[in-house]
PDB file of N, CA and C in Angstrom:
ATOM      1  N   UNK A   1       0.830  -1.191   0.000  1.00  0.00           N
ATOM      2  CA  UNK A   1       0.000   0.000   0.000  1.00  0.00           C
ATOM      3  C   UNK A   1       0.875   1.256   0.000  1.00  0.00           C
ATOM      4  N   UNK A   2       0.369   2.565  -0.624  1.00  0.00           N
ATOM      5  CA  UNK A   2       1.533   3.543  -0.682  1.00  0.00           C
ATOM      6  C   UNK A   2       1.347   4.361   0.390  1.00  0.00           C
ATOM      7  N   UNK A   3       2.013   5.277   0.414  1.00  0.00           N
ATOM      8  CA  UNK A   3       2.153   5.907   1.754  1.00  0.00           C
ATOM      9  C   UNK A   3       1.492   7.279   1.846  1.00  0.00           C
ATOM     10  N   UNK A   4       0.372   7.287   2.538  1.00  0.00           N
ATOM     11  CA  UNK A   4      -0.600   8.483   3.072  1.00  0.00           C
ATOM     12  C   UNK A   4      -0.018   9.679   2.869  1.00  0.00           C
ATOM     13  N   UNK A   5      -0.523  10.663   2.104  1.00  0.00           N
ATOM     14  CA  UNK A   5       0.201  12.353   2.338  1.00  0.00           C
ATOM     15  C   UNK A   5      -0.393  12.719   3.136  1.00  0.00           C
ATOM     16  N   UNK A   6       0.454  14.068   3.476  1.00  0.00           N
ATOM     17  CA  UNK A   6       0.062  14.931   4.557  1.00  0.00           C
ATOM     18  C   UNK A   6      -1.161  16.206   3.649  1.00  0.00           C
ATOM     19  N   UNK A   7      -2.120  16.360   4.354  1.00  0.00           N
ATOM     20  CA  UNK A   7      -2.767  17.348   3.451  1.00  0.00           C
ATOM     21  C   UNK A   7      -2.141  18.648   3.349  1.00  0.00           C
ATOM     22  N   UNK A   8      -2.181  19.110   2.226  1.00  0.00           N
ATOM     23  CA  UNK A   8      -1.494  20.083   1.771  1.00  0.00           C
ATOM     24  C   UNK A   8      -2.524  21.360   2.158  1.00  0.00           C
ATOM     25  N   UNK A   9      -3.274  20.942   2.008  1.00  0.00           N
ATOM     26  CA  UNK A   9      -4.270  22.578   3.232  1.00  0.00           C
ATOM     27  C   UNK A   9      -3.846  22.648   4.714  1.00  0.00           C
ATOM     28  N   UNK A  10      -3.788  21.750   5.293  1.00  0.00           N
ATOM     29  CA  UNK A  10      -3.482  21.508   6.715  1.00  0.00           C
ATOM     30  C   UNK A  10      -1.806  22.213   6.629  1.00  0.00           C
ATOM     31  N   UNK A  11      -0.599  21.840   5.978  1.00  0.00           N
ATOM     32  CA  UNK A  11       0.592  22.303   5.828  1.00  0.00           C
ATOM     33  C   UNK A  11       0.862  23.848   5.981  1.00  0.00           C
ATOM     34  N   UNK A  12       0.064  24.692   4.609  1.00  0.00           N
ATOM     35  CA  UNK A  12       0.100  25.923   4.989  1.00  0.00           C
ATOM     36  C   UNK A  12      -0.912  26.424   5.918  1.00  0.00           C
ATOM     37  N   UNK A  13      -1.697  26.086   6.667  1.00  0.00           N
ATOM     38  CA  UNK A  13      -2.565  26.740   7.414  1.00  0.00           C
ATOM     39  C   UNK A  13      -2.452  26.979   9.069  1.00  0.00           C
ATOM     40  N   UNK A  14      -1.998  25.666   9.577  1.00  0.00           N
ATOM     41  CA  UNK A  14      -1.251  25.012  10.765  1.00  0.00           C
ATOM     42  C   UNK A  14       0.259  25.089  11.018  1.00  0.00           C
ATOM     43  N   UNK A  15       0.689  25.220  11.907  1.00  0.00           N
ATOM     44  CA  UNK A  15       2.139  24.638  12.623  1.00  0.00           C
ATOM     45  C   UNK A  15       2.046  23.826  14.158  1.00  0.00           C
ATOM     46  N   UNK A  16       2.924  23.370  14.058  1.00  0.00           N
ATOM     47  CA  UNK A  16       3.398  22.804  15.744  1.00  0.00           C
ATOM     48  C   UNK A  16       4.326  23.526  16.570  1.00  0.00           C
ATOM     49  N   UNK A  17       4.055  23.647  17.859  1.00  0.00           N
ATOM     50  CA  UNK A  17       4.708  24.855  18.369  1.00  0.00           C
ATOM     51  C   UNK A  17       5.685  23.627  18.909  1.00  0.00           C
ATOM     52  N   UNK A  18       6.860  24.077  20.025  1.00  0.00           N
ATOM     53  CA  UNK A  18       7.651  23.334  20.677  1.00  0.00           C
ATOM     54  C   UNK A  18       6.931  21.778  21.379  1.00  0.00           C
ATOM     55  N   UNK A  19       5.902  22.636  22.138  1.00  0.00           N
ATOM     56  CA  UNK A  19       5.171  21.194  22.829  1.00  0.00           C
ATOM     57  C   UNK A  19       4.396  20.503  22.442  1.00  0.00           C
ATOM     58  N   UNK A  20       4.056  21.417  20.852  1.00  0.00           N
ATOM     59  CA  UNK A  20       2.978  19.932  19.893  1.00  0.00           C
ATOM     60  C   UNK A  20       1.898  20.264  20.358  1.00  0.00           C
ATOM     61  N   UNK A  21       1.419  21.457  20.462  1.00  0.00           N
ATOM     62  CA  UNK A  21       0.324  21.924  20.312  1.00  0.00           C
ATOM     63  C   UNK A  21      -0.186  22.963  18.964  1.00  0.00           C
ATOM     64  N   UNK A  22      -1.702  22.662  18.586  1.00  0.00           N
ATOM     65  CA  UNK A  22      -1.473  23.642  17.181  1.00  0.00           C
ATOM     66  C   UNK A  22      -1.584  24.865  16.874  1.00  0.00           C
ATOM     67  N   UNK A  23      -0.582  25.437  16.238  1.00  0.00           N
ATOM     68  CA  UNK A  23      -0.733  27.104  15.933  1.00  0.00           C
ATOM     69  C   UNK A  23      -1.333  26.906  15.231  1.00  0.00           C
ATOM     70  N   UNK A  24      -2.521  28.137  14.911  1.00  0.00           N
ATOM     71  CA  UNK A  24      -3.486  28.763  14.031  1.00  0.00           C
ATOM     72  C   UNK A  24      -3.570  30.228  14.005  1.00  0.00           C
ATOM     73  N   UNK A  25      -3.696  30.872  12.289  1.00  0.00           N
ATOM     74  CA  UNK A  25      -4.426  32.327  12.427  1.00  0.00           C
ATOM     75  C   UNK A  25      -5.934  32.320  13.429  1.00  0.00           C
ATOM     76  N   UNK A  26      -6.035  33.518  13.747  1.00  0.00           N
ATOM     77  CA  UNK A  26      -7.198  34.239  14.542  1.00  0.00           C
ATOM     78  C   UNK A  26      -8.664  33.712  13.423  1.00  0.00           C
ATOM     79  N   UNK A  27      -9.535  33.267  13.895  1.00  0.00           N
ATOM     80  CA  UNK A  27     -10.528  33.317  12.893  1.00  0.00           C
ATOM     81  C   UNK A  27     -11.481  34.530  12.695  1.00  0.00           C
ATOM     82  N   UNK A  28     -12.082  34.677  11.580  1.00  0.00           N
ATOM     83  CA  UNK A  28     -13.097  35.824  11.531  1.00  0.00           C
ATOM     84  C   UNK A  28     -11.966  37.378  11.160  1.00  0.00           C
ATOM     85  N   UNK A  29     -11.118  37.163  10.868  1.00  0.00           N
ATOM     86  CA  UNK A  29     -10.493  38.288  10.660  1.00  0.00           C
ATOM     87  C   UNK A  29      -9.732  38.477   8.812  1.00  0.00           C
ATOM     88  N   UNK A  30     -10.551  37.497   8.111  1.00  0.00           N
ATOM     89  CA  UNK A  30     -10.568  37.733   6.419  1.00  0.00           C
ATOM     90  C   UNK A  30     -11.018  38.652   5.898  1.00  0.00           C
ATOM     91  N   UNK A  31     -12.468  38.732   6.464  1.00  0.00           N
ATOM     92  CA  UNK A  31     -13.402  40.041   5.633  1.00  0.00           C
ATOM     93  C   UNK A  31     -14.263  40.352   6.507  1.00  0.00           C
ATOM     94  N   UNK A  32     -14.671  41.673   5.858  1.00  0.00           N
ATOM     95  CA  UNK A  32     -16.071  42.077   7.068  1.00  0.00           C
ATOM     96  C   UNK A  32     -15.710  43.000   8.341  1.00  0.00           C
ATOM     97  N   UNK A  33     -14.191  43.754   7.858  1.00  0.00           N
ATOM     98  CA  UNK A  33     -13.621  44.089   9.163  1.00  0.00           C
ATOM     99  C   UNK A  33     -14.558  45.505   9.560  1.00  0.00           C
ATOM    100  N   UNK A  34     -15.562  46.117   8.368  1.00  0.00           N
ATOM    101  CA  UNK A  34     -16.236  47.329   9.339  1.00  0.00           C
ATOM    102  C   UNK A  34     -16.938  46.895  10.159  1.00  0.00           C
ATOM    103  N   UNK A  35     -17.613  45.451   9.806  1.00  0.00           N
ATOM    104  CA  UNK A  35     -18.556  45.760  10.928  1.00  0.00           C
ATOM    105  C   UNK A  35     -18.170  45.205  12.560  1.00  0.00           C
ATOM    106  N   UNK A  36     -16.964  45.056  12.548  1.00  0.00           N
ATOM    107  CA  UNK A  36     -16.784  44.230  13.561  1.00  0.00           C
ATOM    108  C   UNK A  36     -16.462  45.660  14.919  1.00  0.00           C
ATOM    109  N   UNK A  37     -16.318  45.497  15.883  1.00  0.00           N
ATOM    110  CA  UNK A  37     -15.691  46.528  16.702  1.00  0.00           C
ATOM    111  C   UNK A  37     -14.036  46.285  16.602  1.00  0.00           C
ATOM    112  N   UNK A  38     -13.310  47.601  17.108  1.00  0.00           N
ATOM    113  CA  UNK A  38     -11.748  47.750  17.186  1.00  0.00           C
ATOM    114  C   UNK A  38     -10.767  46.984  18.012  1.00  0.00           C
ATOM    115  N   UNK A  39     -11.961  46.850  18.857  1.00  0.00           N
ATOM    116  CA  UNK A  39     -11.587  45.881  20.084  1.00  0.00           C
ATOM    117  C   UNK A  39     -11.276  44.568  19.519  1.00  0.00           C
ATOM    118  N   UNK A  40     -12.587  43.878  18.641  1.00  0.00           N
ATOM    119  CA  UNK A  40     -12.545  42.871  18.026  1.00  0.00           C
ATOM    120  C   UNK A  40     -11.270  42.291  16.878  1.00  0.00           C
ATOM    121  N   UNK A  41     -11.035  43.732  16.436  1.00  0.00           N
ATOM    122  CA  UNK A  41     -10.298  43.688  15.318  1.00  0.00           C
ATOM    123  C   UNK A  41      -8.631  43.412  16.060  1.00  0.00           C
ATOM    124  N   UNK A  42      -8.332  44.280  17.178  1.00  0.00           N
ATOM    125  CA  UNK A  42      -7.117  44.222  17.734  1.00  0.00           C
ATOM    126  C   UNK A  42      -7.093  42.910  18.497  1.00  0.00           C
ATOM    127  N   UNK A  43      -8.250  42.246  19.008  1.00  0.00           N
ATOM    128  CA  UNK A  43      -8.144  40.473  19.861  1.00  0.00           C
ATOM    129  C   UNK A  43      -7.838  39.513  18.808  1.00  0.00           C
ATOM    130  N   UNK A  44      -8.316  39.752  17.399  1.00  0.00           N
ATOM    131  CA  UNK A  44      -7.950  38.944  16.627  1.00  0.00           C
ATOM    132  C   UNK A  44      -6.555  38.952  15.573  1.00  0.00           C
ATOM    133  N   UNK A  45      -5.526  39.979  16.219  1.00  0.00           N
ATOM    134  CA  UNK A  45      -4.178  39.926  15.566  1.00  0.00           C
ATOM    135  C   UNK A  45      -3.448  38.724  15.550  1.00  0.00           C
ATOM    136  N   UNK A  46      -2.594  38.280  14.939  1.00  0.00           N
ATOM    137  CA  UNK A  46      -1.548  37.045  15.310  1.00  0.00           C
ATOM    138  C   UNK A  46      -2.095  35.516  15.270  1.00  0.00           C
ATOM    139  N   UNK A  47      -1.943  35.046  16.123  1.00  0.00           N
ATOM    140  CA  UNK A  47      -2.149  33.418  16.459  1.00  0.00           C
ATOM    141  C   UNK A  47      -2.963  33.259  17.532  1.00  0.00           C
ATOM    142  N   UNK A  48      -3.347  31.658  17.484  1.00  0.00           N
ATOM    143  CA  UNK A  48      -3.901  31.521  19.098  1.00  0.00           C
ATOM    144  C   UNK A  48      -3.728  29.979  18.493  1.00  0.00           C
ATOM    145  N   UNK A  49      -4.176  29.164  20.023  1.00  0.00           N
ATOM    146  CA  UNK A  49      -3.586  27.897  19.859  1.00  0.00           C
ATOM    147  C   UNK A  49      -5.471  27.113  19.983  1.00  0.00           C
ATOM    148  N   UNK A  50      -4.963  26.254  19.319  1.00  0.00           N
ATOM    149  CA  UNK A  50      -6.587  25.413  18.793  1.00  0.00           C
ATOM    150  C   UNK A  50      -6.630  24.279  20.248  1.00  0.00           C
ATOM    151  N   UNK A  51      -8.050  24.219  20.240  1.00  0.00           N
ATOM    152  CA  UNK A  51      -8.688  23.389  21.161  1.00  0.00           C
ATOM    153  C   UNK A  51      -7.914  22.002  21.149  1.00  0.00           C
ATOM    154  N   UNK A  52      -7.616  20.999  22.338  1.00  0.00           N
ATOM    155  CA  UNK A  52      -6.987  19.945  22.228  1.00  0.00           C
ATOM    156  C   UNK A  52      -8.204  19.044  21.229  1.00  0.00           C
ATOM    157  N   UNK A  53      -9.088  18.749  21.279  1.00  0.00           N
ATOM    158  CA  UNK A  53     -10.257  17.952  20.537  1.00  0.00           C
ATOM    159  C   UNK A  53     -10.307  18.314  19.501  1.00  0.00           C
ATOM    160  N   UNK A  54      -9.912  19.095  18.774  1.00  0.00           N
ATOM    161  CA  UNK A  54      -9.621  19.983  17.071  1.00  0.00           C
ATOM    162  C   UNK A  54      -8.356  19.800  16.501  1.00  0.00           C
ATOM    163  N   UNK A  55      -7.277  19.734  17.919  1.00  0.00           N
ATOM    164  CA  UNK A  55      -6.043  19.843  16.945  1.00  0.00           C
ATOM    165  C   UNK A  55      -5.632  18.327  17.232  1.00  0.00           C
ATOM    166  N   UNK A  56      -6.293  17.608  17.527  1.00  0.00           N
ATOM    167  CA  UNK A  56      -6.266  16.043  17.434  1.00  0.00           C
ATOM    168  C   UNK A  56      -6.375  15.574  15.673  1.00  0.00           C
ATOM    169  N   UNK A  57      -7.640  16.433  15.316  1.00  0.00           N
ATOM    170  CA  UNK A  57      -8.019  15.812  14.200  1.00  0.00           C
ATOM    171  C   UNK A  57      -6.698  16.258  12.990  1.00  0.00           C
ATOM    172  N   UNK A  58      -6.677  17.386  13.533  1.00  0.00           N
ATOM    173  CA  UNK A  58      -5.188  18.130  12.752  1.00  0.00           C
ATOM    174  C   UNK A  58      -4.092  17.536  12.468  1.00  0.00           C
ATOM    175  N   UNK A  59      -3.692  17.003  13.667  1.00  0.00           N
ATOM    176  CA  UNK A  59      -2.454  15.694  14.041  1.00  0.00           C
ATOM    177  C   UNK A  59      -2.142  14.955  13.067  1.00  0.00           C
ATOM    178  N   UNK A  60      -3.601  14.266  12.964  1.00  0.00           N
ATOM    179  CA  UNK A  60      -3.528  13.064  12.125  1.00  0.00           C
ATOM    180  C   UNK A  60      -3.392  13.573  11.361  1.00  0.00           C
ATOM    181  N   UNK A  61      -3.802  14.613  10.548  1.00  0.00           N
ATOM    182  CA  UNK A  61      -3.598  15.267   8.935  1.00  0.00           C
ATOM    183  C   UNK A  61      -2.382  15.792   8.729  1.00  0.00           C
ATOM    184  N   UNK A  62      -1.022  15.837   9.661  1.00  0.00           N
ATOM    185  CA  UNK A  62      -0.053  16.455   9.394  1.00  0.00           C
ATOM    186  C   UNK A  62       1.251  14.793   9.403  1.00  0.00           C
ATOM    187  N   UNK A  63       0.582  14.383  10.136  1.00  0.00           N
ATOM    188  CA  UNK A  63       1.365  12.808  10.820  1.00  0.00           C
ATOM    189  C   UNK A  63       1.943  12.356   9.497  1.00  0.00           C
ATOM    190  N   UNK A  64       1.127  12.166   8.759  1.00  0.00           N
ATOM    191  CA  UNK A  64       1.624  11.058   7.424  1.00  0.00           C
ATOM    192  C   UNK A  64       3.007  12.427   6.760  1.00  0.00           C
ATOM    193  N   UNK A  65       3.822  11.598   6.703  1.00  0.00           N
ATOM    194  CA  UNK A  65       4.657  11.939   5.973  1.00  0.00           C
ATOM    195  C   UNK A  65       5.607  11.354   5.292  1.00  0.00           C
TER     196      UNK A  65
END
């Protein structure tokens, strides 16, 4: 049997930080930025790290290599 890829959406979208937990962009911050508040707009700068039950499923999609 050949050998599983890693998804190539998951690659650029995700990283693993030191302890193997998953980095992600902020969500909700693509489009739509008038209507949001400033507040909203400045909480969603940078990264934040994904739920352990989400970045499980992630895992597996980065694992095969």
């Amino acid at each position: 049997m050949p050998k599983l890829k890693t998804k190539s959406s998951v690659k650029k979208r995700f990283s693993l930080t030191a302890t193997g937990k998953v980095r992600m962009s902020q969500s909700g911050k693509q489009h739509g930025m008038i209507k949001r508040s400033n507040k909203q707009i400045r909480n969603k700068r940078g990264t934040t790290i994904m739920s352990p039950q989400d970045s499980k499923i992630i895992k597996s999609f980065m694992s095969h290599g």
